[in-house]
Protein backbone atom coordinates (compact mmCIF):
# COMPACT_ATOMS: atom_id res chain seq x y z
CA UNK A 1 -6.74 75.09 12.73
CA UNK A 2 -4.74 74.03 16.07
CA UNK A 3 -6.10 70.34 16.04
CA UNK A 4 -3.57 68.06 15.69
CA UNK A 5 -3.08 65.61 12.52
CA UNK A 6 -1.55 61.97 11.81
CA UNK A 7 0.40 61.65 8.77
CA UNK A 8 -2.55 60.40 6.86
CA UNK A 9 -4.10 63.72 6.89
CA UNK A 10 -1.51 66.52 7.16
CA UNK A 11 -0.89 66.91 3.51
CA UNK A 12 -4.37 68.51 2.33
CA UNK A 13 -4.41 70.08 5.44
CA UNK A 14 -1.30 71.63 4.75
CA UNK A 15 -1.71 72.82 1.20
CA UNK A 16 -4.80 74.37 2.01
CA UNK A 17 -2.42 76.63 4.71
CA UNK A 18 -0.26 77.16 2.40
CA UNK A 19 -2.84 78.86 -0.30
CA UNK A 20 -4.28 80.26 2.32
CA UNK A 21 -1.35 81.73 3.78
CA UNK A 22 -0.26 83.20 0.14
CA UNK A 23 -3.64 84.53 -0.62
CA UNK A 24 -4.28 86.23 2.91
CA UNK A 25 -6.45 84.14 3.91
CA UNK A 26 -7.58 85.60 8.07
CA UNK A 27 -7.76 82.00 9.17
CA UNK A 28 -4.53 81.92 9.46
CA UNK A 29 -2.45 82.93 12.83
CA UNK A 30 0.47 84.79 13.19
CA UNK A 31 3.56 82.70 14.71
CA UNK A 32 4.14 83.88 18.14
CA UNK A 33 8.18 84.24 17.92
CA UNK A 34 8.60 84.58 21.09
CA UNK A 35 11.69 82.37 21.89
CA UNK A 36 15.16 83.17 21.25
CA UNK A 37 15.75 83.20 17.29
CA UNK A 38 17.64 80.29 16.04
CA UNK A 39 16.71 80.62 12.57
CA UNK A 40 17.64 83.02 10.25
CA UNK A 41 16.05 82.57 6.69
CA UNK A 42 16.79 85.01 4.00
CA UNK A 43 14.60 85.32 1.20
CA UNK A 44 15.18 86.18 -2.27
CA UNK A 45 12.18 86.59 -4.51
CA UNK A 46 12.74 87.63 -8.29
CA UNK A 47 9.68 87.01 -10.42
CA UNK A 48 11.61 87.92 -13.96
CA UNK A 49 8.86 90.61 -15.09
CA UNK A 50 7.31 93.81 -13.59
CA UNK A 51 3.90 92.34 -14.56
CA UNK A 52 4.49 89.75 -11.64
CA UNK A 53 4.94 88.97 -8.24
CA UNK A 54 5.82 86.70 -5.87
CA UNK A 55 5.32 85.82 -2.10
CA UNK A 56 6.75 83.86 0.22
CA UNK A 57 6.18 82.44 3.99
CA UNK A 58 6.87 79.62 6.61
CA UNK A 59 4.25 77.70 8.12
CA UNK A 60 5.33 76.51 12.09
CA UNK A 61 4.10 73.56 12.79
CA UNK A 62 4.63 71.50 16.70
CA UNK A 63 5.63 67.71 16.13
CA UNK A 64 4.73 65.86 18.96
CA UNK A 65 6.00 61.97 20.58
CA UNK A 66 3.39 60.72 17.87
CA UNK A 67 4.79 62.94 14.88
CA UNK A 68 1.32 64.19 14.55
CA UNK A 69 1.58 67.91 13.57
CA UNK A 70 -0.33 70.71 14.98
CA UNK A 71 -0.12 74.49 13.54
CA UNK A 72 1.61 77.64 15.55
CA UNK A 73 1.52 80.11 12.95
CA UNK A 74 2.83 81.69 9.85
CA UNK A 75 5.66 84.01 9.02
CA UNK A 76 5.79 86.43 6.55
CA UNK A 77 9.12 86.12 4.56
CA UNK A 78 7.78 89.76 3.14
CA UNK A 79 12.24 91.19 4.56
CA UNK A 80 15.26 89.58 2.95
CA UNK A 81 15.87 88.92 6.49
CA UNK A 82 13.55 86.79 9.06
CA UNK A 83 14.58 85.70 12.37
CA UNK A 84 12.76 83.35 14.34
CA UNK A 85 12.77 81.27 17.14
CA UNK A 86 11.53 77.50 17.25
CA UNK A 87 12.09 75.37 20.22
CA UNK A 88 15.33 73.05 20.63
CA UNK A 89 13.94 70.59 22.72
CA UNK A 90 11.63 68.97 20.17
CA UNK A 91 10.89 68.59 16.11
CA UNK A 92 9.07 70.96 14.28
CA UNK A 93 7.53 71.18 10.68
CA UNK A 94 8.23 73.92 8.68
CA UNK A 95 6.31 74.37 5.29
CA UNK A 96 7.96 77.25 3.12
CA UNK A 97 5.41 78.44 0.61
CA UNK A 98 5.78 80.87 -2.56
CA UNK A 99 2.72 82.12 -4.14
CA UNK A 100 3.47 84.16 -7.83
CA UNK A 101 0.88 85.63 -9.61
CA UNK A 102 0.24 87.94 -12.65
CA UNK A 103 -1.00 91.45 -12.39
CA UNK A 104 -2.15 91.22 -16.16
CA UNK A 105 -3.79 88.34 -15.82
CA UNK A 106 -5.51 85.78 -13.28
CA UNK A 107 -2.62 83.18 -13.79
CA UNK A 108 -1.53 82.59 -9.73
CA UNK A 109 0.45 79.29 -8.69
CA UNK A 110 1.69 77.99 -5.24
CA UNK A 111 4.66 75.99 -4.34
CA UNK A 112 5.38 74.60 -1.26
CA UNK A 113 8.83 72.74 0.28
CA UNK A 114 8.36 70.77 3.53
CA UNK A 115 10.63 69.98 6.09
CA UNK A 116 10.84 68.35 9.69
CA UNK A 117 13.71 69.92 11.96
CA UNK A 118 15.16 69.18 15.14
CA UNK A 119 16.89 71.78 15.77
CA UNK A 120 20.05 71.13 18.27
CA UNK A 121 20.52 73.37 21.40
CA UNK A 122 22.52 76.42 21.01
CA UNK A 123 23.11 76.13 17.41
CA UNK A 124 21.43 78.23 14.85
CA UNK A 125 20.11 77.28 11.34
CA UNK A 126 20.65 79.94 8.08
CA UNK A 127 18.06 79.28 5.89
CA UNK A 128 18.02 80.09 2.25
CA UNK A 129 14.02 80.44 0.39
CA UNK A 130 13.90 81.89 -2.71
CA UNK A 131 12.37 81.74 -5.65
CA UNK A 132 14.59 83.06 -9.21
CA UNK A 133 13.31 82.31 -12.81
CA UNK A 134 10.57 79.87 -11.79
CA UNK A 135 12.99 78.53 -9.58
CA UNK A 136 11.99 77.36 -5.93
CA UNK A 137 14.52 76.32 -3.54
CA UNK A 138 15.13 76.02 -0.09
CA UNK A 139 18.49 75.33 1.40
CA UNK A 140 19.09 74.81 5.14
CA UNK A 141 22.67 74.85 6.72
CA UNK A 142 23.26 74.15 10.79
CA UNK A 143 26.11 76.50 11.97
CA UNK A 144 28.20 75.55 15.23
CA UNK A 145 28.27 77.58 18.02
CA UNK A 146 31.70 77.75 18.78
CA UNK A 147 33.38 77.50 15.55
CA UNK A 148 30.77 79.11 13.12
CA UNK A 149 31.56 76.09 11.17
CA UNK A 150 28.44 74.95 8.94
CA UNK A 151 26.89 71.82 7.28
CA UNK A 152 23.91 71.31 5.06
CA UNK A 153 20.69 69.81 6.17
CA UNK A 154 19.01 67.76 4.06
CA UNK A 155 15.27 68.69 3.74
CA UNK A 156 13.39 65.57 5.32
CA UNK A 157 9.44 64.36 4.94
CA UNK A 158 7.59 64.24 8.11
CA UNK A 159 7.51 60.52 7.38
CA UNK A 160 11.28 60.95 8.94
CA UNK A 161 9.60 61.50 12.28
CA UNK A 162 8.77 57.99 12.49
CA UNK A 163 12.09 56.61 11.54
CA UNK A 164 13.72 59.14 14.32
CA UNK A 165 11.29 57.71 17.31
């Protein structure tokens, strides 16, 4: 799953990462996160009944000079708290996916937001996934270093890469 992929082929290759991510699927890799944590994404899961439940992860994917894509691993948004570290120096593709599903019955959907980032050196990113009354929403804000001040990010396509080169 580490080969890399143009735009014209990321998006199956994605969704199929994403169920497999929610459905614990072994093909998928751990993300390393090793570097310094820049991101902090809290995650707030409320399915609305005790007869259901829902999951929630982040894809890591490496966005190279070409904005083709290659995958570094999942994280489990399974604490309302995550840290994690992506690099600075370059774009990356995160893919935030919620899986719910029914203990009663076989009913199971998957819902995924997509976003490229670039994050900006020394400044860290609070991230907001959750999922409330069939709800999905993911909300980034970049926070200053020095002043703690904070703006919204808009999520962007990876077709955003190209427009950035």
């Amino acid at each position: 799953m580490s080969a890399s992929l143009d735009r014209s082929g990321w998006r199956p290759f994605l969704l199929l990462s994403v169920v497999g991510l929610l459905t614990s699927c072994s093909a998928l890799k751990p993300y390393p996160n090793t570097l310094e944590p820049n991101l902090q994404i809290r995650t707030e899961t409320k399915s609305g009944s005790v007869f259901s439940g829902v999951r929630a992860a982040v894809g890591v994917y490496r966005v190279d000079e070409r904005c083709q894509i290659e995958y570094q691993g999942t994280v489990d948004l399974d604490k309302p708290i995550v840290a994690v570290g992506i690099p600075a120096d370059r774009a990356s593709y995160l893919v935030f996916g919620f899986a719910s599903s029914s203990f009663l019955g076989s009913a199971r959907s998957t819902v995924s937001h997509e976003t490229l980032l670039r994050p900006r050196p020394g400044y860290s990113y609070q991230i907001e996934a959750s999922y409330k009354d069939d709800i999905y929403n993911v909300v980034i804000r970049e926070v200053h270093p020095r002043t703690g001040a904070s703006r919204a990010i808009e999520l962007q396509r990876l077709s955003a890469c190209s427009r950035a080169a």
